[in-house]
C-alpha atoms as a PDB file:
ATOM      1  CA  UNK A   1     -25.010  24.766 -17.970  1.00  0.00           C
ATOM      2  CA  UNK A   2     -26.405  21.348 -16.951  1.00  0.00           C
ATOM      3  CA  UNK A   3     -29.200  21.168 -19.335  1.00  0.00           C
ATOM      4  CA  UNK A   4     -27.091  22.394 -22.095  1.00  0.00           C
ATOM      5  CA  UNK A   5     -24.378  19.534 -21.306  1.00  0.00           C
ATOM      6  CA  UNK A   6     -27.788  16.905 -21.451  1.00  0.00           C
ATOM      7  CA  UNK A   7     -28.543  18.277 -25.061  1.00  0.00           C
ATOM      8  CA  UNK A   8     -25.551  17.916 -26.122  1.00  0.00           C
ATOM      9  CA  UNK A   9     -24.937  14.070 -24.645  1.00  0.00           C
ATOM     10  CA  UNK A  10     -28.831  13.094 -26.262  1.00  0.00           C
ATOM     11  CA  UNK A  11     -27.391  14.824 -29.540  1.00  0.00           C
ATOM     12  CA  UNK A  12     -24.216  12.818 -28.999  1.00  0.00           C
ATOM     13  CA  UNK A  13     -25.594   9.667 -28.293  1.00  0.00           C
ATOM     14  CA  UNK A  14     -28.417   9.838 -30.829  1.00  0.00           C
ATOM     15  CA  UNK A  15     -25.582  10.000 -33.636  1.00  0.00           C
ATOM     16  CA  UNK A  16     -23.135   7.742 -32.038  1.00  0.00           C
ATOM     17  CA  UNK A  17     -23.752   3.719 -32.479  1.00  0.00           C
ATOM     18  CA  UNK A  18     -23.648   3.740 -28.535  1.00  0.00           C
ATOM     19  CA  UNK A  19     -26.028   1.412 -27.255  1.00  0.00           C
ATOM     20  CA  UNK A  20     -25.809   1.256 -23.440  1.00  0.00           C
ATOM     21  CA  UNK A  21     -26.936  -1.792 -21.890  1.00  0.00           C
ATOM     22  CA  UNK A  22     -28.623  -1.001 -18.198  1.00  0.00           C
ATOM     23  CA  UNK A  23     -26.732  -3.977 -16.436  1.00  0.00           C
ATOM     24  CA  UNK A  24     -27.614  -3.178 -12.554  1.00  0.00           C
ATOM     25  CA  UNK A  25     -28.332  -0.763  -9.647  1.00  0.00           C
ATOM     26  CA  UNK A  26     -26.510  -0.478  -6.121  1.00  0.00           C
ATOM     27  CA  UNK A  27     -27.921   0.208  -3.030  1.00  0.00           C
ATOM     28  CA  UNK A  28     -26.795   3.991  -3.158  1.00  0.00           C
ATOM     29  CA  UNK A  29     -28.433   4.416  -6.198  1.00  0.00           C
ATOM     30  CA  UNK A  30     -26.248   3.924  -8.347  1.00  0.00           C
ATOM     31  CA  UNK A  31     -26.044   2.670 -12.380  1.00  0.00           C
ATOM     32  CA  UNK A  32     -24.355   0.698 -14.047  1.00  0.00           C
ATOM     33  CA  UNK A  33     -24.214   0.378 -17.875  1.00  0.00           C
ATOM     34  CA  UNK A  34     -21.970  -1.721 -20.168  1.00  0.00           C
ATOM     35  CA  UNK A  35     -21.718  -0.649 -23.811  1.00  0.00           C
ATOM     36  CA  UNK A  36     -20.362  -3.555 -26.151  1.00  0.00           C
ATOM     37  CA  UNK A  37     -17.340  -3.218 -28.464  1.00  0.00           C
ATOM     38  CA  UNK A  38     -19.061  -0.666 -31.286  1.00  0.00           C
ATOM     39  CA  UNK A  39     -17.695   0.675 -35.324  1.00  0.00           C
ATOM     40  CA  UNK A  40     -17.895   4.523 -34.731  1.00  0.00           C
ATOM     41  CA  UNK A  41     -18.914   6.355 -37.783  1.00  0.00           C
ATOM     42  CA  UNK A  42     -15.205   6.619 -39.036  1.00  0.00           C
ATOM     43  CA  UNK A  43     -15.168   3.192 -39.091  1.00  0.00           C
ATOM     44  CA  UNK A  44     -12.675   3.091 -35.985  1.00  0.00           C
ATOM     45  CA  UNK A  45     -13.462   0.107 -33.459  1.00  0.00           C
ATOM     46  CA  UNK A  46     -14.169   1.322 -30.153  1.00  0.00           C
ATOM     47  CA  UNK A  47     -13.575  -1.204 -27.287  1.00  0.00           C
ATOM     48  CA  UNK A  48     -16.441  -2.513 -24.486  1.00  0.00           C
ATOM     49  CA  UNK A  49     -17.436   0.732 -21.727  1.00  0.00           C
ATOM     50  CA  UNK A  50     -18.246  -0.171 -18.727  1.00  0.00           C
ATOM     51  CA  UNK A  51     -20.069   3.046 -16.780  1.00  0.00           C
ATOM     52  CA  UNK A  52     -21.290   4.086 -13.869  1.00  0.00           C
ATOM     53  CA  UNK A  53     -24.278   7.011 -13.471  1.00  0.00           C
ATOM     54  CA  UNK A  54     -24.322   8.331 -10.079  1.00  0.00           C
ATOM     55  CA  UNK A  55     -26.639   9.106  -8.309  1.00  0.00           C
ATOM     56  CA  UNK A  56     -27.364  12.960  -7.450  1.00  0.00           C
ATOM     57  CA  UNK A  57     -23.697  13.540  -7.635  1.00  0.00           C
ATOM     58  CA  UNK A  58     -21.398  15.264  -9.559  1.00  0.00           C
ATOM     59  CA  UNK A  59     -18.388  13.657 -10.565  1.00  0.00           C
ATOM     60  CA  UNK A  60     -15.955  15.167  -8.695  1.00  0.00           C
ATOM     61  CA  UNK A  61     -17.597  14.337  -5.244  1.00  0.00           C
ATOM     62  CA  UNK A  62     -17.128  10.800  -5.546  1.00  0.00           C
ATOM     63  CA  UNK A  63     -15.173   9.205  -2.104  1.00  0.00           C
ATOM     64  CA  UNK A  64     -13.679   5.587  -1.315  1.00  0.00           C
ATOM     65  CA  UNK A  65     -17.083   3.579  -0.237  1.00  0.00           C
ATOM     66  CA  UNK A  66     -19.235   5.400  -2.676  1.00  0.00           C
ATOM     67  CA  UNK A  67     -19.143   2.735  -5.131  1.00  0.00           C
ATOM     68  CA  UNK A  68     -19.339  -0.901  -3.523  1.00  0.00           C
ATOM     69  CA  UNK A  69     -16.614  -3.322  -3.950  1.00  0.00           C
ATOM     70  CA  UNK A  70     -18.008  -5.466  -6.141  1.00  0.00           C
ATOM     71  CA  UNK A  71     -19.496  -2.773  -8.781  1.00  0.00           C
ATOM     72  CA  UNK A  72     -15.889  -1.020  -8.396  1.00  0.00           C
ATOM     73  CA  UNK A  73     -14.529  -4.689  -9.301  1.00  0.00           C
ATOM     74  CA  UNK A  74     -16.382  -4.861 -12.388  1.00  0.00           C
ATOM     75  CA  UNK A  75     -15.859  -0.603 -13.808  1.00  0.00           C
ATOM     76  CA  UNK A  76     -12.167  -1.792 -13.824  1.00  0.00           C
ATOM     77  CA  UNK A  77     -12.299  -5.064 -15.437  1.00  0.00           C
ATOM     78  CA  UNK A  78     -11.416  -7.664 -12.155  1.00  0.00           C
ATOM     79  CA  UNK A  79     -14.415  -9.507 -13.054  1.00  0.00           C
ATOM     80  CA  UNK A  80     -16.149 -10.257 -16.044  1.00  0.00           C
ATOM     81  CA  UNK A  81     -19.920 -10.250 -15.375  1.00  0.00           C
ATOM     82  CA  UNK A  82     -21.405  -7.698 -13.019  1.00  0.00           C
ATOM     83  CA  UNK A  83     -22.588  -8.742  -9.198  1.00  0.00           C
ATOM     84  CA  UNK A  84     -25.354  -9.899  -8.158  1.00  0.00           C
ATOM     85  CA  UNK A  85     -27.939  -8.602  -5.187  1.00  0.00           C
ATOM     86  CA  UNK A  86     -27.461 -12.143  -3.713  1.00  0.00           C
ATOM     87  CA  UNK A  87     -23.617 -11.740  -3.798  1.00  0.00           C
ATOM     88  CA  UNK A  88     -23.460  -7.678  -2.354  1.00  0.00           C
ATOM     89  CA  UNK A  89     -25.997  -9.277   0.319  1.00  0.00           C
ATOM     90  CA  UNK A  90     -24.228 -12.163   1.983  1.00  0.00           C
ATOM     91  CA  UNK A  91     -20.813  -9.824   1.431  1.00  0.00           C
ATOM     92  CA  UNK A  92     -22.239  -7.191   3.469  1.00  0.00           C
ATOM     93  CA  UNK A  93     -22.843  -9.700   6.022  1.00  0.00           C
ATOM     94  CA  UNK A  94     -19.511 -11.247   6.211  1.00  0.00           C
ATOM     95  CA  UNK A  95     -18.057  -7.475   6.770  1.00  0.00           C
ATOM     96  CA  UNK A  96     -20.435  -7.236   9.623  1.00  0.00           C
ATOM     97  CA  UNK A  97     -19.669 -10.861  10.895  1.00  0.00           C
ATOM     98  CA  UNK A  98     -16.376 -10.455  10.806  1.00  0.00           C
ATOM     99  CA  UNK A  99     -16.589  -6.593  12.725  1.00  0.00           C
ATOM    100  CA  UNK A 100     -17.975  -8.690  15.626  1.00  0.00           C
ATOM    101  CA  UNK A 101     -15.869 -10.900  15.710  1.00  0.00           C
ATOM    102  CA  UNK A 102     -13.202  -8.652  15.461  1.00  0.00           C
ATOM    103  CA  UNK A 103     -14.814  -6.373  18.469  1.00  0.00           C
ATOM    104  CA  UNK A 104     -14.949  -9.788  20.433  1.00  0.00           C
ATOM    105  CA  UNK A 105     -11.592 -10.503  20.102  1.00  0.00           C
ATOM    106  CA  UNK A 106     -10.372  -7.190  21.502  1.00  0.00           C
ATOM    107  CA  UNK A 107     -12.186  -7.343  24.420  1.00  0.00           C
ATOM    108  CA  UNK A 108     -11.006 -10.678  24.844  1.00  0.00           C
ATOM    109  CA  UNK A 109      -7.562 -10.207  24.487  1.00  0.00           C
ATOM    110  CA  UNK A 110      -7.095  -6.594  25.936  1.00  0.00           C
ATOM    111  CA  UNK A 111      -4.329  -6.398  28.363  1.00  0.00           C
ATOM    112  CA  UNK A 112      -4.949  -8.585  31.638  1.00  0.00           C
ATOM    113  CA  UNK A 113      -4.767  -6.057  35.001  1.00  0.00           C
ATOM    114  CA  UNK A 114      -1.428  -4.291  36.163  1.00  0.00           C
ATOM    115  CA  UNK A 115      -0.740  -7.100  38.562  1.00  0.00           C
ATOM    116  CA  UNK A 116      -0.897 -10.088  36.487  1.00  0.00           C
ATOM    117  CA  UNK A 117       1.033  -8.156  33.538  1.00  0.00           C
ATOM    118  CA  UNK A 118       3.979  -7.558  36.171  1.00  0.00           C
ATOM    119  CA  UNK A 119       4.328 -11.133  36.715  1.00  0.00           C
ATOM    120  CA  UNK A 120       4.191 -11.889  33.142  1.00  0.00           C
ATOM    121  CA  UNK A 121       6.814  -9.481  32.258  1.00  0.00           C
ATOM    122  CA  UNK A 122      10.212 -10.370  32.282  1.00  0.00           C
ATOM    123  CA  UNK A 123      12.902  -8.569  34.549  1.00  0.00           C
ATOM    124  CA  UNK A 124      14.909  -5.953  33.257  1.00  0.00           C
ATOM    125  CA  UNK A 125      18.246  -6.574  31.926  1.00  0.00           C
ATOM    126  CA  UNK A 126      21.075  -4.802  32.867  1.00  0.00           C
ATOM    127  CA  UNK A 127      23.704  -3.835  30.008  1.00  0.00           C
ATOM    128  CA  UNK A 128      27.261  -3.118  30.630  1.00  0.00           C
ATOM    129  CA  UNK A 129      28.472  -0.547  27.874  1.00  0.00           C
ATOM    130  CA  UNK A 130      32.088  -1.077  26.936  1.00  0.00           C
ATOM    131  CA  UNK A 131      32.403   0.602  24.237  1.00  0.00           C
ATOM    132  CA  UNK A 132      30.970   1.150  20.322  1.00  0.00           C
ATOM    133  CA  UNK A 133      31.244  -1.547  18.200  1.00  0.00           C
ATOM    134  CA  UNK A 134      33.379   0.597  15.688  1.00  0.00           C
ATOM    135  CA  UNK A 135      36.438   1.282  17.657  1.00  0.00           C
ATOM    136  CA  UNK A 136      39.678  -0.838  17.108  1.00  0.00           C
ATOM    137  CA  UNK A 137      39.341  -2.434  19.965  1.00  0.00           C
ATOM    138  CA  UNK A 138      35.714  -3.633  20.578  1.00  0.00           C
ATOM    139  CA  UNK A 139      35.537  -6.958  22.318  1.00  0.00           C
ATOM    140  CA  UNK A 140      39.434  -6.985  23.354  1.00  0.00           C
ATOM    141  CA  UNK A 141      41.104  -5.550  25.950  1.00  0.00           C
ATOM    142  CA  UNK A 142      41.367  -1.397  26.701  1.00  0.00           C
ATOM    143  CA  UNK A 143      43.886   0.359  25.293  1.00  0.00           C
ATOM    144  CA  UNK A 144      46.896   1.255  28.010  1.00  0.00           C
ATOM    145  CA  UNK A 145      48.509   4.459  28.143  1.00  0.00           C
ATOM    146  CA  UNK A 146      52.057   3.018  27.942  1.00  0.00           C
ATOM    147  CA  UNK A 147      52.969   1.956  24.992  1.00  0.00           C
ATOM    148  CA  UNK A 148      53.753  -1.588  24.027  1.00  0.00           C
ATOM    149  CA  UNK A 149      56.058  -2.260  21.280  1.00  0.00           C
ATOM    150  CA  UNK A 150      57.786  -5.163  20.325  1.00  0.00           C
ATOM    151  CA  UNK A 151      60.232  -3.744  17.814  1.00  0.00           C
ATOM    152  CA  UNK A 152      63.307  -2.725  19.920  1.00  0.00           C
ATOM    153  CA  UNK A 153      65.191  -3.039  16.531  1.00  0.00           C
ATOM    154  CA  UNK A 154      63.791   0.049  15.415  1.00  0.00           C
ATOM    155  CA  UNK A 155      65.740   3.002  13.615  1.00  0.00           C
ATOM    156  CA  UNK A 156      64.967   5.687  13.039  1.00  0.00           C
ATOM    157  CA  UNK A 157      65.173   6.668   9.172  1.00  0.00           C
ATOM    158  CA  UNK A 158      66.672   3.316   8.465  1.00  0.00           C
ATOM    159  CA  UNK A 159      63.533   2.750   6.317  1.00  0.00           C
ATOM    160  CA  UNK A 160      64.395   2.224   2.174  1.00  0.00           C
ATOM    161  CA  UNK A 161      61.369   1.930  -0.148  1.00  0.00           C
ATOM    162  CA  UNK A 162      60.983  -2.003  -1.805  1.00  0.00           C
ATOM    163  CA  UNK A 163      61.739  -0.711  -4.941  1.00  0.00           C
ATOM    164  CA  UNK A 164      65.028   0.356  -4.705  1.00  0.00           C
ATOM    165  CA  UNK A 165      64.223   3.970  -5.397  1.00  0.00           C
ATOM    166  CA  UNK A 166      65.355   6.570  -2.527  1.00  0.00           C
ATOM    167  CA  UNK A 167      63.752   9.885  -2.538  1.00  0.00           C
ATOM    168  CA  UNK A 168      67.211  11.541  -2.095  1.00  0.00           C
ATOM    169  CA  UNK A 169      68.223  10.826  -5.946  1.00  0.00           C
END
């Protein structure tokens, strides 16, 4: 199946106007090929590839770290010309400066011992519950059990309705 798919890509590229342009290799092995802006034989434009060719992989096995950040950078277009072995160099060794550093730091700041942490923690505070914020009377006094009314004018079905309307009519 494999060298029946290569026929047919020579085949394909042999009658295609698809020049590719070898623009780099990573350190996995990796290629990288950029194929300018083309007139197919239909006369349709077809716009700038930018490919990767990987190396003794299929497709489909492809992880995160397989392709370097600054190849991956220029496959989707973030940068306009592709890296150089000077730039993947010195960023490789600013990810591995800054895991030392990072490392040192830990160990630097990991926890002081039990004793020294109990005097830099602050006593606990005690919390007096009185109640949930949601009931009617959060913040005021408790509610009694004997009532408290000021109305000692009240009747009992003395109450009319505003607008004149009784519901006895």
């Amino acid at each position: 199946m494999g060298s029946l798919r290569r026929v047919f890509r020579v085949l394909w590229s042999s009658l295609s106007k698809e020049v590719r342009e070898h623009v780099g290799t990573d350190q996995h092995g990796n290629k990288y090929y950029y194929v300018p802006e083309y007139k197919n034989w239909r006369g349709q434009t077809i716009r700038e590839k930018r490919i990767v060719e990987a190396a003794d992989k299929k497709e489909v096995d492809y992880e995160v770290g397989d392709i370097p950040t600054e190849w991956e950078a220029w496959i989707r277009r973030t940068r306009k010309t592709p890296p150089t072995v000077e730039e993947i160099l010195k960023n490789e060794r600013y990810k591995e400066e800054m895991k030392i550093k990072s490392k040192d730091f830990y160990e630097k700041e990991r926890l002081p011992s039990k004793e020294t942490s109990e005097e830099l923690l602050a006593p606990p505070v005690q919390t007096q519950i009185k109640g949930h914020a949601s009931a009617p009377y959060f913040g005021k006094q408790e509610p009694s059990v004997a009532p408290s009314s000021t109305g000692k004018t009240f009747q009992p079905g003395a109450w009319m309705p505003h607008d004149g309307k009784s519901h006895d009519q």
